[in-house]
N, C-alpha and C. Protein backbone atom coordinates (compact mmCIF):
# COMPACT_ATOMS: atom_id res chain seq x y z
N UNK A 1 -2.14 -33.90 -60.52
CA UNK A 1 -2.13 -35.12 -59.73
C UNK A 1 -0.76 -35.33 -59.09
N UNK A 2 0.12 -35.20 -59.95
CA UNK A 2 1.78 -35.54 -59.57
C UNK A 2 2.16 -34.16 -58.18
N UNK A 3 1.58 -33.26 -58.13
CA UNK A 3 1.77 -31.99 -57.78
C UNK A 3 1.11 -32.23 -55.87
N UNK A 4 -0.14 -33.08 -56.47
CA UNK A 4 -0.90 -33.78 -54.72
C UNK A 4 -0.04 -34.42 -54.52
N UNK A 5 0.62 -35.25 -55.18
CA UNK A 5 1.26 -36.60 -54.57
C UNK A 5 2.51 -35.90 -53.47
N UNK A 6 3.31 -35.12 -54.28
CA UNK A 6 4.81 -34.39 -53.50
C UNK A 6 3.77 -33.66 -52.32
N UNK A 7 2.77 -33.14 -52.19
CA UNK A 7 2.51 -32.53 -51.11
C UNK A 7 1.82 -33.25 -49.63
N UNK A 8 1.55 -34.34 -50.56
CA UNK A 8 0.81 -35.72 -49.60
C UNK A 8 2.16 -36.08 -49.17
N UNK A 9 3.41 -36.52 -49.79
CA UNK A 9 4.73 -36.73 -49.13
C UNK A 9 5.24 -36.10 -48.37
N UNK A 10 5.12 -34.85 -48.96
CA UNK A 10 6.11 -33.74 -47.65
C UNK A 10 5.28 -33.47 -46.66
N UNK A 11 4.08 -33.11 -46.42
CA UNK A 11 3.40 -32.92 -44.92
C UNK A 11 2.13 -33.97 -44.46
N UNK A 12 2.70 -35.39 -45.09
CA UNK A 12 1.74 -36.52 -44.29
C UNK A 12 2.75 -37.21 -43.82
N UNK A 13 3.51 -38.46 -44.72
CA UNK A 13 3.90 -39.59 -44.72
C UNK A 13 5.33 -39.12 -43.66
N UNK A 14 5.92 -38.07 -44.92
CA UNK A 14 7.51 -37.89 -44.26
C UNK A 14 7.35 -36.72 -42.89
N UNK A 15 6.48 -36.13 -42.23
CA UNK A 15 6.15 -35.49 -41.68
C UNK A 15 6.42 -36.23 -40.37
N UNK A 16 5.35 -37.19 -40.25
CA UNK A 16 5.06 -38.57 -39.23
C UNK A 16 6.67 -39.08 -39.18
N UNK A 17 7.38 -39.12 -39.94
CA UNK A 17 8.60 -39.93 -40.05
C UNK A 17 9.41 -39.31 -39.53
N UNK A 18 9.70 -37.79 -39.70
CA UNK A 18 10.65 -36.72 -39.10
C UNK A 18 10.09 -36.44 -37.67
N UNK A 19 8.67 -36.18 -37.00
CA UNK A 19 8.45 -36.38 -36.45
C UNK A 19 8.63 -37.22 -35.01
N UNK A 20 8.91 -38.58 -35.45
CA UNK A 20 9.01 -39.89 -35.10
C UNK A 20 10.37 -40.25 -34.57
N UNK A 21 11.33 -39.17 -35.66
CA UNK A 21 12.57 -39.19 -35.46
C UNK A 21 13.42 -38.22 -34.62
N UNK A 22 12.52 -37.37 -34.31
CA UNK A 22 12.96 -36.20 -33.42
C UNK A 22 12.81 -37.08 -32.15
N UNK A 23 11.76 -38.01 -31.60
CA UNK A 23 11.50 -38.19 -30.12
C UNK A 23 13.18 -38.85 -29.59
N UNK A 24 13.05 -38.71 -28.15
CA UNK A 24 13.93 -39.49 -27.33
C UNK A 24 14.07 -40.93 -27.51
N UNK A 25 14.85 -41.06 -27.08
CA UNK A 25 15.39 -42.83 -27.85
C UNK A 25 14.37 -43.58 -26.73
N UNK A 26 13.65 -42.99 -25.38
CA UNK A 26 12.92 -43.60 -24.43
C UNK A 26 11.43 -43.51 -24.98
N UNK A 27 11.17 -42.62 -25.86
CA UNK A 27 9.78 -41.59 -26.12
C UNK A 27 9.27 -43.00 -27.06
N UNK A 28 10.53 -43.17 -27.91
CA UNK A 28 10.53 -43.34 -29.46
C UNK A 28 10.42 -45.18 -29.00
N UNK A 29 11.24 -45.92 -28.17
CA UNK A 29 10.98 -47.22 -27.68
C UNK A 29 9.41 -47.75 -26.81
N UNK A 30 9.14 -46.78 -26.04
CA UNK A 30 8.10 -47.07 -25.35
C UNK A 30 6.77 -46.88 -26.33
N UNK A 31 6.46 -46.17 -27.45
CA UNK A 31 5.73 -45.74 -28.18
C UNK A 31 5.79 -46.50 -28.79
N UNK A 32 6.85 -47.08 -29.80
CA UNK A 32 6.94 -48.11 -30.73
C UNK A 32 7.43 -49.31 -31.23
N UNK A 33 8.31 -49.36 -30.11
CA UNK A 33 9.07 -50.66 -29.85
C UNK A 33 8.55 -51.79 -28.81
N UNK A 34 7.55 -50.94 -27.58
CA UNK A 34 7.99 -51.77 -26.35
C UNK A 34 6.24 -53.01 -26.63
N UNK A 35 6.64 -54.00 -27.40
CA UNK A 35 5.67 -54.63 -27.83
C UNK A 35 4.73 -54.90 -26.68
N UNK A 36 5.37 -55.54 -24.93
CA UNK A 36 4.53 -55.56 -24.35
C UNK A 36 3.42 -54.33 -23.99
N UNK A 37 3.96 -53.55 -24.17
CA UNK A 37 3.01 -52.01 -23.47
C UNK A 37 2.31 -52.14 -24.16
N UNK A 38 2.41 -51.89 -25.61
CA UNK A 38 2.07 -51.75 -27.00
C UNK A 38 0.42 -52.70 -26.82
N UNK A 39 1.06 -54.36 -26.70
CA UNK A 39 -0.42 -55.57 -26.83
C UNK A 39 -0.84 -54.68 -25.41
N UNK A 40 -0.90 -54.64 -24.66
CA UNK A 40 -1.41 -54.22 -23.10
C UNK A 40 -1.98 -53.20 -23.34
N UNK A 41 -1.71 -52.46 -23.65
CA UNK A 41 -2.58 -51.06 -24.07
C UNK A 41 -3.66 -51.18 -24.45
N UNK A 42 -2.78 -51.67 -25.95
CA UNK A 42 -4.29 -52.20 -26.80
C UNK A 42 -5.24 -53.17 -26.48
N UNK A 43 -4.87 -54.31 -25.47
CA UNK A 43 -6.24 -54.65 -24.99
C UNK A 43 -7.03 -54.03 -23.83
N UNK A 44 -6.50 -52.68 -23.76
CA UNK A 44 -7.13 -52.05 -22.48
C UNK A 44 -6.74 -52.17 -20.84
N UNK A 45 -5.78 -52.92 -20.42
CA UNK A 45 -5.00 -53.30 -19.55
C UNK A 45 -4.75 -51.84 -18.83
N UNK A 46 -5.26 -51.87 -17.75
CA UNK A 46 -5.18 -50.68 -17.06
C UNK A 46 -3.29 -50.36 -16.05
N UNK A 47 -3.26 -51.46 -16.12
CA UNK A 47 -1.81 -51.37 -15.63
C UNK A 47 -0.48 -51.60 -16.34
N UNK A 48 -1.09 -51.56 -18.11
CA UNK A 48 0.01 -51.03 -19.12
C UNK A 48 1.01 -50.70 -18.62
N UNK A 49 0.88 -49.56 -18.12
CA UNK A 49 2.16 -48.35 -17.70
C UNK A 49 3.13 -49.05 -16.99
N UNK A 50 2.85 -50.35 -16.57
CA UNK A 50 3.94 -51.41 -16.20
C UNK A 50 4.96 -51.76 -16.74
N UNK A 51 4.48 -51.82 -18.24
CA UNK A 51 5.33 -52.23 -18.70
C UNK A 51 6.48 -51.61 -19.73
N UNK A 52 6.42 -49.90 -19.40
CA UNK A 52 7.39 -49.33 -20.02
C UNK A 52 8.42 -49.16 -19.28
N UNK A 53 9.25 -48.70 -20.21
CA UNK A 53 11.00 -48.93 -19.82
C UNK A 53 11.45 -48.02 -19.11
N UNK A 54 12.10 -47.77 -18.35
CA UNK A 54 12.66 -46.19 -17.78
C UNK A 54 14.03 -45.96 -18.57
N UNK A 55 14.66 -44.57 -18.49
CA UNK A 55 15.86 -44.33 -18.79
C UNK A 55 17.08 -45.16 -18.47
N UNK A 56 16.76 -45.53 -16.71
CA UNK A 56 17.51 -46.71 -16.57
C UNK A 56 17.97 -48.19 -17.36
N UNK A 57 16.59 -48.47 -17.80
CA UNK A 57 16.52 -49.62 -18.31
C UNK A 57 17.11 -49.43 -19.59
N UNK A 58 17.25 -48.51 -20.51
CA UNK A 58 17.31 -48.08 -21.65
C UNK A 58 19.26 -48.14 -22.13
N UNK A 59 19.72 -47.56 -20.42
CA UNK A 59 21.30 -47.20 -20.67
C UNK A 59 21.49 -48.99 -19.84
N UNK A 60 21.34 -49.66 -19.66
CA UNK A 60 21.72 -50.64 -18.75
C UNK A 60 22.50 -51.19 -19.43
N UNK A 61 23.99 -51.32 -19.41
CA UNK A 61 25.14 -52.01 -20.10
C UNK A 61 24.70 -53.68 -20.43
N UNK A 62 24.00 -54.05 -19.63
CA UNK A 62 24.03 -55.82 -19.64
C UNK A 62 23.12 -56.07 -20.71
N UNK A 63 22.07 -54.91 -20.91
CA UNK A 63 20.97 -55.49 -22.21
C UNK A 63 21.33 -54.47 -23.30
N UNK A 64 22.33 -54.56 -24.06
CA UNK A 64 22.32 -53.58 -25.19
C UNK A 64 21.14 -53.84 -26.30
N UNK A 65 20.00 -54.88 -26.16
CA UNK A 65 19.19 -55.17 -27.32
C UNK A 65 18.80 -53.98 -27.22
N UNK A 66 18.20 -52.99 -26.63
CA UNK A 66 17.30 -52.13 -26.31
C UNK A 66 17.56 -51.28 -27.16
N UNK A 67 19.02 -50.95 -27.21
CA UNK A 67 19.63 -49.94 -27.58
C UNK A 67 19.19 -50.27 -29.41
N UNK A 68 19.90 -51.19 -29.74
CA UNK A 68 20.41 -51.88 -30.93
C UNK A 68 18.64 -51.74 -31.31
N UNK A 69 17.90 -52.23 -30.95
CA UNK A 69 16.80 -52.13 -31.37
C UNK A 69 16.34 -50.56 -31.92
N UNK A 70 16.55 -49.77 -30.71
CA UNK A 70 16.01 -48.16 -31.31
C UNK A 70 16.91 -47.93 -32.26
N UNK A 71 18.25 -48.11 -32.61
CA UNK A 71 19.11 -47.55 -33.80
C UNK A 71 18.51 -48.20 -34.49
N UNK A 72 18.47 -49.77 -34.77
CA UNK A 72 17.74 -50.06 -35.89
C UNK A 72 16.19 -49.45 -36.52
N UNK A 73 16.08 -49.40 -35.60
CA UNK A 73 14.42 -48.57 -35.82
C UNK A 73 14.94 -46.90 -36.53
N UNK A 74 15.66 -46.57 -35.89
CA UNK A 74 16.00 -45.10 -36.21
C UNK A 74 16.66 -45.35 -37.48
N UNK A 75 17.26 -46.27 -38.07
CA UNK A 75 18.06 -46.22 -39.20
C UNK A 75 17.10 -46.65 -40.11
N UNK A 76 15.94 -47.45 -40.20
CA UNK A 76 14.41 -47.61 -40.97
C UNK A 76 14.30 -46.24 -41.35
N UNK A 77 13.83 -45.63 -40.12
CA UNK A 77 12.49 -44.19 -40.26
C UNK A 77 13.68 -43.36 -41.49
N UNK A 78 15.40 -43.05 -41.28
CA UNK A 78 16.27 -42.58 -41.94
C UNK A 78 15.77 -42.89 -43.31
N UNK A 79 16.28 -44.21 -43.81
CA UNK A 79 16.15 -44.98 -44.70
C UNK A 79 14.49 -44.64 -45.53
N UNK A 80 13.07 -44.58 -44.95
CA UNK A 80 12.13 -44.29 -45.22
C UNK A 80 11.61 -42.88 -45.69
N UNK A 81 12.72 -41.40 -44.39
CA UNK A 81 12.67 -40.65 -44.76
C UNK A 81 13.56 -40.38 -46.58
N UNK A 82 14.44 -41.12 -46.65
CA UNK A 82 15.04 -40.84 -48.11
C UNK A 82 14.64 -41.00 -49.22
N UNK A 83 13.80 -42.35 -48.33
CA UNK A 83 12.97 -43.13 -50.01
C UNK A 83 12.21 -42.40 -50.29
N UNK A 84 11.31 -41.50 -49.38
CA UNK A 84 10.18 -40.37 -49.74
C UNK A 84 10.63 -39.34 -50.27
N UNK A 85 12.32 -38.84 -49.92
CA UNK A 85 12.78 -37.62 -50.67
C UNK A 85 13.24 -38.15 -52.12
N UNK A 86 13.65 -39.22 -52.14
CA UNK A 86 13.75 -39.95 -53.98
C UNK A 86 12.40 -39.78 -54.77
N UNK A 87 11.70 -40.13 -54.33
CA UNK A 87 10.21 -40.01 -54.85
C UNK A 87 9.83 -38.55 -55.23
N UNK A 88 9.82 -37.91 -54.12
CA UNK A 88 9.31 -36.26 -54.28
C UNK A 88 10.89 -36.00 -55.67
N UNK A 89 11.70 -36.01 -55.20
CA UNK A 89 12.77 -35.35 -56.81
C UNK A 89 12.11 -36.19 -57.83
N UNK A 90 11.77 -37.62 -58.02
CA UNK A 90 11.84 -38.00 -59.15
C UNK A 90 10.24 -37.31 -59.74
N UNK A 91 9.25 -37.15 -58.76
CA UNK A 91 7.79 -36.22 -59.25
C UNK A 91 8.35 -35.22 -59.28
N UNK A 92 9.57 -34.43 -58.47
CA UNK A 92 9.44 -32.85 -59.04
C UNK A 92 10.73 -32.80 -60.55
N UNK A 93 10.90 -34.53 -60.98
CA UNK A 93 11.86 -33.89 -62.40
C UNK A 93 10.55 -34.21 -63.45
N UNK A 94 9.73 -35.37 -63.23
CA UNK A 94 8.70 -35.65 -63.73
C UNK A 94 8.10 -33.95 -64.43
N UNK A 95 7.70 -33.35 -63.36
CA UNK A 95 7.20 -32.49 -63.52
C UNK A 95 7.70 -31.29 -64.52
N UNK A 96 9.30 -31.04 -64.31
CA UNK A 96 10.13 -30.51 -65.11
C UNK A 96 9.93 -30.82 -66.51
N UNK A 97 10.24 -32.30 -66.88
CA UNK A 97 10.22 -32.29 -67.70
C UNK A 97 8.73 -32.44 -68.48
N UNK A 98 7.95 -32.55 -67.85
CA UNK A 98 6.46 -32.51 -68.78
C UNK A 98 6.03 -30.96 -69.12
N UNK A 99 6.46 -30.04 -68.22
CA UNK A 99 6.25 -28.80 -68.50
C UNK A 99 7.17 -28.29 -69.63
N UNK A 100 8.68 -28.77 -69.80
CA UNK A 100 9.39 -28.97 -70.73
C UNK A 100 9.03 -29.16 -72.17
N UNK A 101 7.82 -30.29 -72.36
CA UNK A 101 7.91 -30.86 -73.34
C UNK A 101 6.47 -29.90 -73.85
N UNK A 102 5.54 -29.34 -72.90
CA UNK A 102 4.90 -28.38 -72.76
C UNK A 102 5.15 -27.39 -73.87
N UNK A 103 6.24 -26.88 -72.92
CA UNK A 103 6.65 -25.40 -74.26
C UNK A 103 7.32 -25.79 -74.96
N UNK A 104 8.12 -26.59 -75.36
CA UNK A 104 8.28 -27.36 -76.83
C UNK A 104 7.06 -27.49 -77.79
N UNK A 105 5.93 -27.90 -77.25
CA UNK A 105 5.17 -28.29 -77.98
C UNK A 105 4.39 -26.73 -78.32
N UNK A 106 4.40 -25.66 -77.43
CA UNK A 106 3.28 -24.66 -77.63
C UNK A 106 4.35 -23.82 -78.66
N UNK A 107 5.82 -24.33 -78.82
CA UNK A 107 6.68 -23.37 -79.63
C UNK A 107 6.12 -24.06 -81.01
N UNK A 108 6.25 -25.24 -80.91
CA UNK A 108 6.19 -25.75 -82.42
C UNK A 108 4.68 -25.53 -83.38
N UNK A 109 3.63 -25.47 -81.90
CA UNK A 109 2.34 -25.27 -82.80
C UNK A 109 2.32 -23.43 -82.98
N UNK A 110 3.12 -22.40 -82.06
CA UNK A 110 3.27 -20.77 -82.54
C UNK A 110 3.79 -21.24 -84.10
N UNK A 111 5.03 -21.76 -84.72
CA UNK A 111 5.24 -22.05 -85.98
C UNK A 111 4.61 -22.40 -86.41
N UNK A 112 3.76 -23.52 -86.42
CA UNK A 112 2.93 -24.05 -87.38
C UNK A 112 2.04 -23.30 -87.40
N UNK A 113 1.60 -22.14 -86.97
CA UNK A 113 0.19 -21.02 -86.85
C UNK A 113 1.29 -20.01 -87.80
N UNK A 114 2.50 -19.58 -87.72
CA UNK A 114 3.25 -18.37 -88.82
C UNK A 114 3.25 -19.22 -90.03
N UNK A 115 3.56 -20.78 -90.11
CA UNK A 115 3.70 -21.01 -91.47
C UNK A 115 2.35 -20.91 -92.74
N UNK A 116 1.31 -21.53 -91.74
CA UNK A 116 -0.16 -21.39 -92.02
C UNK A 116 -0.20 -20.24 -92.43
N UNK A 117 -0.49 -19.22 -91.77
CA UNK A 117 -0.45 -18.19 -92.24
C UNK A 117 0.01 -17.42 -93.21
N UNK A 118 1.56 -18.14 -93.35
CA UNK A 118 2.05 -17.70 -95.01
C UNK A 118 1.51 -18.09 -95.97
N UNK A 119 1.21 -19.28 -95.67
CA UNK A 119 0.96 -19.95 -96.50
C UNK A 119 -0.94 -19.48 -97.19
N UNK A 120 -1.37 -19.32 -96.12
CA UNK A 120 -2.62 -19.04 -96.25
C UNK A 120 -2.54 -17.44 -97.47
N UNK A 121 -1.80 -16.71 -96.86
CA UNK A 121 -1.34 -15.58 -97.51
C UNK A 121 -1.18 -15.44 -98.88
N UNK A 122 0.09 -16.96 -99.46
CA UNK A 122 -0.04 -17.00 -100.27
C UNK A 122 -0.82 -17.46 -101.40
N UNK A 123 -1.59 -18.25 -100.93
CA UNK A 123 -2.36 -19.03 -101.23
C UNK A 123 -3.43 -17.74 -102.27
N UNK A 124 -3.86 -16.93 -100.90
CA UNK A 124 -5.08 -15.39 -101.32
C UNK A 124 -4.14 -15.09 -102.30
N UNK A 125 -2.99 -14.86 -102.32
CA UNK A 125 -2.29 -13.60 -103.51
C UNK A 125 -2.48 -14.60 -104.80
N UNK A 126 -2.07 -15.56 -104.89
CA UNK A 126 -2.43 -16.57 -105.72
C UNK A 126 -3.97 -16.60 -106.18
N UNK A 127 -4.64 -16.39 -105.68
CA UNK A 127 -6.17 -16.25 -106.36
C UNK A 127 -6.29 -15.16 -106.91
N UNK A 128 -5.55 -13.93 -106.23
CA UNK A 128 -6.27 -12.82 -106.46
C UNK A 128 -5.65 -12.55 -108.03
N UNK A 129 -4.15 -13.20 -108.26
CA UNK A 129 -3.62 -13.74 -109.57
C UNK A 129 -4.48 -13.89 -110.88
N UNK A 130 -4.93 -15.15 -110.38
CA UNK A 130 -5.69 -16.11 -111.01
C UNK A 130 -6.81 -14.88 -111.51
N UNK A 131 -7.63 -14.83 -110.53
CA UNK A 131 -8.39 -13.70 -110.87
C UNK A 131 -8.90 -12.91 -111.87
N UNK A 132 -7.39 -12.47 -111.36
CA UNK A 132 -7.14 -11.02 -112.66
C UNK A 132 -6.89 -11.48 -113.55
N UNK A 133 -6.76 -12.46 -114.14
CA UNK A 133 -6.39 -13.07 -115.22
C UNK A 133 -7.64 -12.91 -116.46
């Protein structure tokens, strides 16, 4: 189960996220930032495409929100990509150590199968004792 989970992380969640983070700071605003396009789209608005931003609009000294907005956004997806790599180490120590405790445990029951066995051993020589008696 722990073994799906790290693989559901690395090529779903954080995939989409690295992904997301590769686009252009124009790709990455108009896609997910630019709320008007975004409602317009989604109600089917055929003249959406109005309302995305150009490169121009993007470098324009007088509105730095634009900007400030995609870093913040870009410093999330960062932030999101890490929390998913904390997760995947803490399932792949999880994992370490349960396999750990694994062969600990398959060492201690190999002993308890040699002691049995002596014991069992002695146990027969002990009858065969008795026995002859």
């Amino acid at each position: 189960m722990k073994y799906q989970e790290i693989l559901t992380f690395e090529t779903g969640e954080k995939a989409k996220l690295l992904k997301r983070n590769n686009l252009s700071d124009l790709a990455l605003y108009n896609n997910y930032l630019n709320s008007a396009y975004l409602t317009e789209k989604k109600k089917g608005n055929e003249f959406a495409h109005n309302r995305l931003k150009s490169e121009s609009d993007l470098n324009n000294v007088y509105n730095p929100n634009l900007r400030i907005a995609i870093e913040n956004y870009r410093s999330n997806i960062v932030s999101a990509i890490n929390k998913h790599d904390l997760e995947i180490a803490n399932l792949q120590q999880q994992i370490v150590t349960v396999k750990t405790n694994i062969d600990q445990n398959c060492a201690k029951i190999k002993e308890m199968q040699n002691q049995l066995r002596f014991y069992e051993a002695r146990v027969l020589k002990y009858e065969a004792l008795l026995l002859s008696v």
